[in-house]
C-alpha atoms as a PDB file:
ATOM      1  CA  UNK A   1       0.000   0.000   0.000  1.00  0.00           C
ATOM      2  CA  UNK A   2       1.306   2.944  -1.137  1.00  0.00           C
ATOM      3  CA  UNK A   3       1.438   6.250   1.703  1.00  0.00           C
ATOM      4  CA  UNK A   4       1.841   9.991   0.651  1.00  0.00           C
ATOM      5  CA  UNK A   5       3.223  12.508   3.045  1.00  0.00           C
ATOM      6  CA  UNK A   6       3.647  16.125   3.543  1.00  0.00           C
ATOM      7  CA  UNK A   7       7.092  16.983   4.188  1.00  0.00           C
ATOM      8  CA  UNK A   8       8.113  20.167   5.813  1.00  0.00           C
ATOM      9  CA  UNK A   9      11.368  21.336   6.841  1.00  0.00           C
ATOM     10  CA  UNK A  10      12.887  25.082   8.209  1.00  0.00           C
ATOM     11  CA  UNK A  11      15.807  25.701   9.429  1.00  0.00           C
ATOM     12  CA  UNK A  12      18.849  28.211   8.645  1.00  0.00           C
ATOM     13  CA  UNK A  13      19.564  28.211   4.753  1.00  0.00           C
ATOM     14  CA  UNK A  14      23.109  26.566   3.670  1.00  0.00           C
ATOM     15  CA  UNK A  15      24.438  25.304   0.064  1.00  0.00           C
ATOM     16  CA  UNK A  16      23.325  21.959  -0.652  1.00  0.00           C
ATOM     17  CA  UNK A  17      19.988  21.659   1.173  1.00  0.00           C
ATOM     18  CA  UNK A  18      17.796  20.759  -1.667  1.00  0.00           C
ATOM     19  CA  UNK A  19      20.497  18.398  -3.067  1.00  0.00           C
ATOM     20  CA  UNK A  20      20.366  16.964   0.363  1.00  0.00           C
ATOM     21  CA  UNK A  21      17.172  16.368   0.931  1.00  0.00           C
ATOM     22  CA  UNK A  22      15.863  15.071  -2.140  1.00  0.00           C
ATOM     23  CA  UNK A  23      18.588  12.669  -2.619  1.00  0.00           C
ATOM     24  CA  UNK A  24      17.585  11.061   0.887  1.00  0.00           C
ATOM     25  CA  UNK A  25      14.422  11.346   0.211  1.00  0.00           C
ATOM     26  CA  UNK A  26      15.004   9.632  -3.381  1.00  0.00           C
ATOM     27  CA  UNK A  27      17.132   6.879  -1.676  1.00  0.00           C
ATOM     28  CA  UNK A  28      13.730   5.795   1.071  1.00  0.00           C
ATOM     29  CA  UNK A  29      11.864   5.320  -1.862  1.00  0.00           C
ATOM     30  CA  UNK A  30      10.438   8.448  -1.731  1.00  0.00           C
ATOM     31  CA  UNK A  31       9.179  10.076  -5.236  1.00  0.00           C
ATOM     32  CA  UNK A  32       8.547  14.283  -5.138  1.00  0.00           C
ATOM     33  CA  UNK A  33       5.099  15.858  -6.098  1.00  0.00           C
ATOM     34  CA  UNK A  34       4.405  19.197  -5.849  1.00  0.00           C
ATOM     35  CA  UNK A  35       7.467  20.818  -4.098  1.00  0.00           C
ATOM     36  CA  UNK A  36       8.687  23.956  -3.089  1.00  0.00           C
ATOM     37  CA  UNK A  37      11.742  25.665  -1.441  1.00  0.00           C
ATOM     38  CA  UNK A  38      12.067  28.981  -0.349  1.00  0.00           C
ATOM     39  CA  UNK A  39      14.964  31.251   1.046  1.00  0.00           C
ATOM     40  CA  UNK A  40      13.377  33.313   4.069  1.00  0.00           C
ATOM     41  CA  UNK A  41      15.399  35.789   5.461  1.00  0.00           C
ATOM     42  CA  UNK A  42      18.698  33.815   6.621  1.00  0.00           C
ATOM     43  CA  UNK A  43      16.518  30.902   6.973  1.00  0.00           C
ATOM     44  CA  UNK A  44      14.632  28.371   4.516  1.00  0.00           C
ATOM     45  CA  UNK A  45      11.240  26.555   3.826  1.00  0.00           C
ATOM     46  CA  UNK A  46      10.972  23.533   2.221  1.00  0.00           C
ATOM     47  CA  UNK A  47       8.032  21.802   1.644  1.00  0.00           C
ATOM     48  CA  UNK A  48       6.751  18.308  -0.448  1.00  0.00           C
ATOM     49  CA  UNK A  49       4.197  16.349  -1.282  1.00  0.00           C
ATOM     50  CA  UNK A  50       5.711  12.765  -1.413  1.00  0.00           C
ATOM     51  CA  UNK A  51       4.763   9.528  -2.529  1.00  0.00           C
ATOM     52  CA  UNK A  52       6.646   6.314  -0.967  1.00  0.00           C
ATOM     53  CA  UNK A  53       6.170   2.633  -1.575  1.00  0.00           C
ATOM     54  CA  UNK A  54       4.782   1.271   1.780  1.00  0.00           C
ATOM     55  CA  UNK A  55       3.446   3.200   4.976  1.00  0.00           C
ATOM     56  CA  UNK A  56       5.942   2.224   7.454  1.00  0.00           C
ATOM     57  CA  UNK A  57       8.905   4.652   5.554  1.00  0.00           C
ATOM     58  CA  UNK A  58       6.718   7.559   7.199  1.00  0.00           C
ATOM     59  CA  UNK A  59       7.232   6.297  11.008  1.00  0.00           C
ATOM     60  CA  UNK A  60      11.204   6.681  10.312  1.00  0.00           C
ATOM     61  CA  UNK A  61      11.458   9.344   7.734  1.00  0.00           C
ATOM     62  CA  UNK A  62      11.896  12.523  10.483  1.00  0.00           C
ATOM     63  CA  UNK A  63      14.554  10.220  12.271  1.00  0.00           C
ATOM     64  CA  UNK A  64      16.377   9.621   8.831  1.00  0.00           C
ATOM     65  CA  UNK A  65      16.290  13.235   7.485  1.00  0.00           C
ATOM     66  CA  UNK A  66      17.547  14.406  10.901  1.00  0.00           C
ATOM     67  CA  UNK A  67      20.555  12.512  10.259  1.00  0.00           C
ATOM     68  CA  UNK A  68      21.439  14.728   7.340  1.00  0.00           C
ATOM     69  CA  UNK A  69      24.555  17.168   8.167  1.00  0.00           C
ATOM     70  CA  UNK A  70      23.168  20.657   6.998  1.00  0.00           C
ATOM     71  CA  UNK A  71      19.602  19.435   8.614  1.00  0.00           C
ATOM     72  CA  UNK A  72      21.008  19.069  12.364  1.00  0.00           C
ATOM     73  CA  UNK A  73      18.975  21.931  13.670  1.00  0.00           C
ATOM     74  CA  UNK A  74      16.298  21.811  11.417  1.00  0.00           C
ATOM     75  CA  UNK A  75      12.824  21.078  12.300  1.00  0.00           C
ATOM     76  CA  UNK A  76      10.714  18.290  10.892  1.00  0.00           C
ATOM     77  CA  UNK A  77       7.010  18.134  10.722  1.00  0.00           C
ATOM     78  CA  UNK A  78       6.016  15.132   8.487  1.00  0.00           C
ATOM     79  CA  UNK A  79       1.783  14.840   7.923  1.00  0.00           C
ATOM     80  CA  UNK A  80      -0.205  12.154   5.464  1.00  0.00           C
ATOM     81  CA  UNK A  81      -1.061  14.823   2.778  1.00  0.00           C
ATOM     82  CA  UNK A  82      -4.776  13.461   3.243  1.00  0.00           C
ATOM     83  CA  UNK A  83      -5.636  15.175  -0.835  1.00  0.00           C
ATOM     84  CA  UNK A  84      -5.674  14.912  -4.229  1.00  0.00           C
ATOM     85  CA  UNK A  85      -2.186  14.820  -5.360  1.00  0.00           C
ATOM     86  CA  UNK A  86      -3.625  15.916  -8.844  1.00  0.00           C
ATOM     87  CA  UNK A  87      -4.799  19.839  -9.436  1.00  0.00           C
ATOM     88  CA  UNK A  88      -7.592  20.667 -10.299  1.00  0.00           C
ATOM     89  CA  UNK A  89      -8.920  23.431 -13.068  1.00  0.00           C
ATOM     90  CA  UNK A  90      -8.253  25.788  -9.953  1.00  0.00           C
ATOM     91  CA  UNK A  91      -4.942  25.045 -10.100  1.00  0.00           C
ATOM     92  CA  UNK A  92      -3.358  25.373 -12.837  1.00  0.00           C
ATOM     93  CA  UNK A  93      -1.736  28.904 -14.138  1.00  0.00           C
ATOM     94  CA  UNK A  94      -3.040  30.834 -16.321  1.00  0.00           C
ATOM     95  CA  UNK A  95      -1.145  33.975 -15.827  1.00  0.00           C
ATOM     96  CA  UNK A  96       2.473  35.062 -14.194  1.00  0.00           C
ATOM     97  CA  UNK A  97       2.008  38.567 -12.510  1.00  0.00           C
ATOM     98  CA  UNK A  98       5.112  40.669 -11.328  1.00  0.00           C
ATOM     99  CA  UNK A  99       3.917  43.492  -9.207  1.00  0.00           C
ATOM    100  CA  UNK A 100       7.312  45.954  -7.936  1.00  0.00           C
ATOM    101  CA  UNK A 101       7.901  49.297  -6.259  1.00  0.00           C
ATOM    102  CA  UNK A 102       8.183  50.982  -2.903  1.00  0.00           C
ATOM    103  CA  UNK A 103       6.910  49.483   0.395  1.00  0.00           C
ATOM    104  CA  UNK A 104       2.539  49.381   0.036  1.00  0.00           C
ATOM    105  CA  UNK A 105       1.708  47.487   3.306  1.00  0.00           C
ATOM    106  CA  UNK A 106      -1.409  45.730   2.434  1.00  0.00           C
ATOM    107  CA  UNK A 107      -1.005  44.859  -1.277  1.00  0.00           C
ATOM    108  CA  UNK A 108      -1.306  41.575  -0.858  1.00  0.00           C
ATOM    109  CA  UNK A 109      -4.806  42.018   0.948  1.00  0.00           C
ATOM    110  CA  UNK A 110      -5.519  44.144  -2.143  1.00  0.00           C
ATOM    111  CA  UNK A 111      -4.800  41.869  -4.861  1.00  0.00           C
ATOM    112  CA  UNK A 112      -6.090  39.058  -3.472  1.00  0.00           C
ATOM    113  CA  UNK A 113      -9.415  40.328  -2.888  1.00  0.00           C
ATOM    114  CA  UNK A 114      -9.091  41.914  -6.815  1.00  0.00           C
ATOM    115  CA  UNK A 115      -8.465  37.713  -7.531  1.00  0.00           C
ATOM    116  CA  UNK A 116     -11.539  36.587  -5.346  1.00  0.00           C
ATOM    117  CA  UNK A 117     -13.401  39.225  -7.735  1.00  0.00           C
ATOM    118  CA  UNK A 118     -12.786  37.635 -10.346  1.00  0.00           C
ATOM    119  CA  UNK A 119     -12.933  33.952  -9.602  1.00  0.00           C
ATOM    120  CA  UNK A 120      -8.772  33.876  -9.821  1.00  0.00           C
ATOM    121  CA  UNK A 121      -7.314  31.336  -7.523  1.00  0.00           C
ATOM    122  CA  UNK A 122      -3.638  32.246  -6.351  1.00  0.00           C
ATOM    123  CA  UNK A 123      -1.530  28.921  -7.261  1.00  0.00           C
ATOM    124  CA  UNK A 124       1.761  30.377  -6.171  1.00  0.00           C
ATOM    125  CA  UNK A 125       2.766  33.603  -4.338  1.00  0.00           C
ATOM    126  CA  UNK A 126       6.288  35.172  -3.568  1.00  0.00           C
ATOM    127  CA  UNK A 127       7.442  38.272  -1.740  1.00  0.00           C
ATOM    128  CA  UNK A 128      10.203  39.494  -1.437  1.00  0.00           C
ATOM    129  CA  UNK A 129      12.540  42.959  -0.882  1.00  0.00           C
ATOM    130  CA  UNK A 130      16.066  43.592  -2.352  1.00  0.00           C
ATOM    131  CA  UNK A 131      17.466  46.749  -2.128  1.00  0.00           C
ATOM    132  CA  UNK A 132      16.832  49.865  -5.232  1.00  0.00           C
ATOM    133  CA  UNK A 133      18.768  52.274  -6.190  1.00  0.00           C
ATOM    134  CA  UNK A 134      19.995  54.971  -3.628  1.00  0.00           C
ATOM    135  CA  UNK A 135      19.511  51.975  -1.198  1.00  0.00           C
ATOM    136  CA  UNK A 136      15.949  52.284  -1.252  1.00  0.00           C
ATOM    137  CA  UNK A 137      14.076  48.864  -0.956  1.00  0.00           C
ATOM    138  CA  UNK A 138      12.184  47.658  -3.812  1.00  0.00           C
ATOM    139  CA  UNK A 139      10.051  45.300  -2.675  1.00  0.00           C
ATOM    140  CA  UNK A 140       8.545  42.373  -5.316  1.00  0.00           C
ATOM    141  CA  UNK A 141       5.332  40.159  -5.581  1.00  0.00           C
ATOM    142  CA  UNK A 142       4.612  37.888  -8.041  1.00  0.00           C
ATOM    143  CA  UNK A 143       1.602  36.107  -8.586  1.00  0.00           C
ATOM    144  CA  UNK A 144       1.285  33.089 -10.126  1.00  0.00           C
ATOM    145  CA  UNK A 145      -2.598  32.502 -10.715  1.00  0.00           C
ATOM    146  CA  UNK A 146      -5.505  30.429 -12.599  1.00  0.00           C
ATOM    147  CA  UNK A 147      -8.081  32.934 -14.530  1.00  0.00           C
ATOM    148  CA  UNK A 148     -11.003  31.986 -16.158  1.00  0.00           C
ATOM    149  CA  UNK A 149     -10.344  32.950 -19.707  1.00  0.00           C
ATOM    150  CA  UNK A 150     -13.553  34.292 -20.026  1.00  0.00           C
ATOM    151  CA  UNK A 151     -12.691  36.959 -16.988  1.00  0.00           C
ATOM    152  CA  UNK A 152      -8.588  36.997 -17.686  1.00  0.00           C
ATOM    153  CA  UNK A 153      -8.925  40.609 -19.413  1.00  0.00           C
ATOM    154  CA  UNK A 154     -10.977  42.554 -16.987  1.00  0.00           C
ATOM    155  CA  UNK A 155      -8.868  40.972 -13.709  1.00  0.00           C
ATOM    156  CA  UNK A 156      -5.537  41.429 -15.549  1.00  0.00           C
ATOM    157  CA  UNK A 157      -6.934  45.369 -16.310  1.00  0.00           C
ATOM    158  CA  UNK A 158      -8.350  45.435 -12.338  1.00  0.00           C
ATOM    159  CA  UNK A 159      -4.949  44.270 -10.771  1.00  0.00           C
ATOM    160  CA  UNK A 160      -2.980  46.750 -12.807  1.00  0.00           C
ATOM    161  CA  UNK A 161      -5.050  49.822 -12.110  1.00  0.00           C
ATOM    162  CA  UNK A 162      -4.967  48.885  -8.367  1.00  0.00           C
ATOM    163  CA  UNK A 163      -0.813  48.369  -9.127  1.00  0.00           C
ATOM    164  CA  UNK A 164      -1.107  51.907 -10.454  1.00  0.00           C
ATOM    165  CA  UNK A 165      -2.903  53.465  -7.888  1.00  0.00           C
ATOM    166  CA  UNK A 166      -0.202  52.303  -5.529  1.00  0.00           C
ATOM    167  CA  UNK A 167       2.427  53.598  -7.812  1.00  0.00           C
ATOM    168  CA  UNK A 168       3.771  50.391  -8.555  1.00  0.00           C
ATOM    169  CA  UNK A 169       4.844  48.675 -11.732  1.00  0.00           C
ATOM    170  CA  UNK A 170       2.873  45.829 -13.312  1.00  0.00           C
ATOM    171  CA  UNK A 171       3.349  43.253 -15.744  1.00  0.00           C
ATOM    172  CA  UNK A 172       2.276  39.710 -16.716  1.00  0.00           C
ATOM    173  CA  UNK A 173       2.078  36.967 -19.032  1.00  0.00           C
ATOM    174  CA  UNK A 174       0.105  33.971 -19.740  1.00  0.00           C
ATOM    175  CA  UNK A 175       1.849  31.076 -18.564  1.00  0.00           C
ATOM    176  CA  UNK A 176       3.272  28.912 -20.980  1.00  0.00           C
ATOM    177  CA  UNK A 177       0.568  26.225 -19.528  1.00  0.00           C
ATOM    178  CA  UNK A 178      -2.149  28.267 -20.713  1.00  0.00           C
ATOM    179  CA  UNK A 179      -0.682  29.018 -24.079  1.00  0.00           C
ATOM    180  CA  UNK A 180      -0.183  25.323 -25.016  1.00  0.00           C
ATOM    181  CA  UNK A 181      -3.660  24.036 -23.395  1.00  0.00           C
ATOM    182  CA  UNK A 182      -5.188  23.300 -27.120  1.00  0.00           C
END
């Protein structure tokens, strides 16, 4: 009987990590779904939806990925991902949006009610802030989202006007999903 698992791991970021764990991972059995890894400040996120042979690799997986050098003092939490492993309509992208600018506390709150509006489900998010010229922080959000095509125009034209009245830059493209869905 085949088990799938959520694995979730933080912990200060170091060169190799992702190497690291996915090779262990690879060498339990384990084969990677949906994944993502993250930088976070000086720290990072990885998380994975994982598939492995047999149920009892979850009771020792924790134990085995603490054993890892650059995982020492990371911590573990390891779930059965009790869902679909397979997206739905909802969540597949459509559309890659790049907002950027000066600090707007709130945007996120903005844009993501502008999505609700127009039945757009956020499939990826990322924020970050690097520093502009002069040493002024620029900070960046992109988007990576599932439109209806029959409301992709007016919520692509809704997020940039609310981009612009912050003063911030927009742009977007389909995703190359979208393009090639024929």
């Amino acid at each position: 009987m085949s088990k799938t698992a959520l694995i979730s791991v933080t912990g200060e970021d170091r060169l190799g990590l992702i190497s690291e764990l996915a090779a262990r991972i690879f060498d339990l059995g384990g084969d990677l779904g949906d994944t993502t890894f993250a930088v976070l400040g000086s720290g990072f996120e990885f998380s994975a939806v994982v598939e492995f042979p047999d149920q009892s690799v979850l009771d020792d997986i924790g134990l085995e990925l603490r054993t890892l050098p650059l995982l020492s003092e990371a911590t573990f939490d390891i779930q059965p991902f009790r869902y679909d492993t397979a997206h739905g309509d909802s969540g597949r992208i459509t559309h890659r949006i790049r907002i950027s600018g000066g600090d707007q506390p709130g945007l996120v709150a903005r844009l993501s009610e502008v999505f609700v509006n127009f039945d757009a489900n956020v499939v990826r998010m990322n924020c970050e802030s690097t520093e502009g010229q002069g040493g002024q922080s620029n900070y960046i959000t992109r988007f990576a989202v599932s439109i209806p095509a029959e409301r992709a125009a007016a919520c692509l034209a809704a997020v940039g006007n609310t981009a612009g009245q912050l003063e911030l830059t927009c742009t977007w493209d389909e995703a190359w999903e979208a393009r090639n869905k024929n």
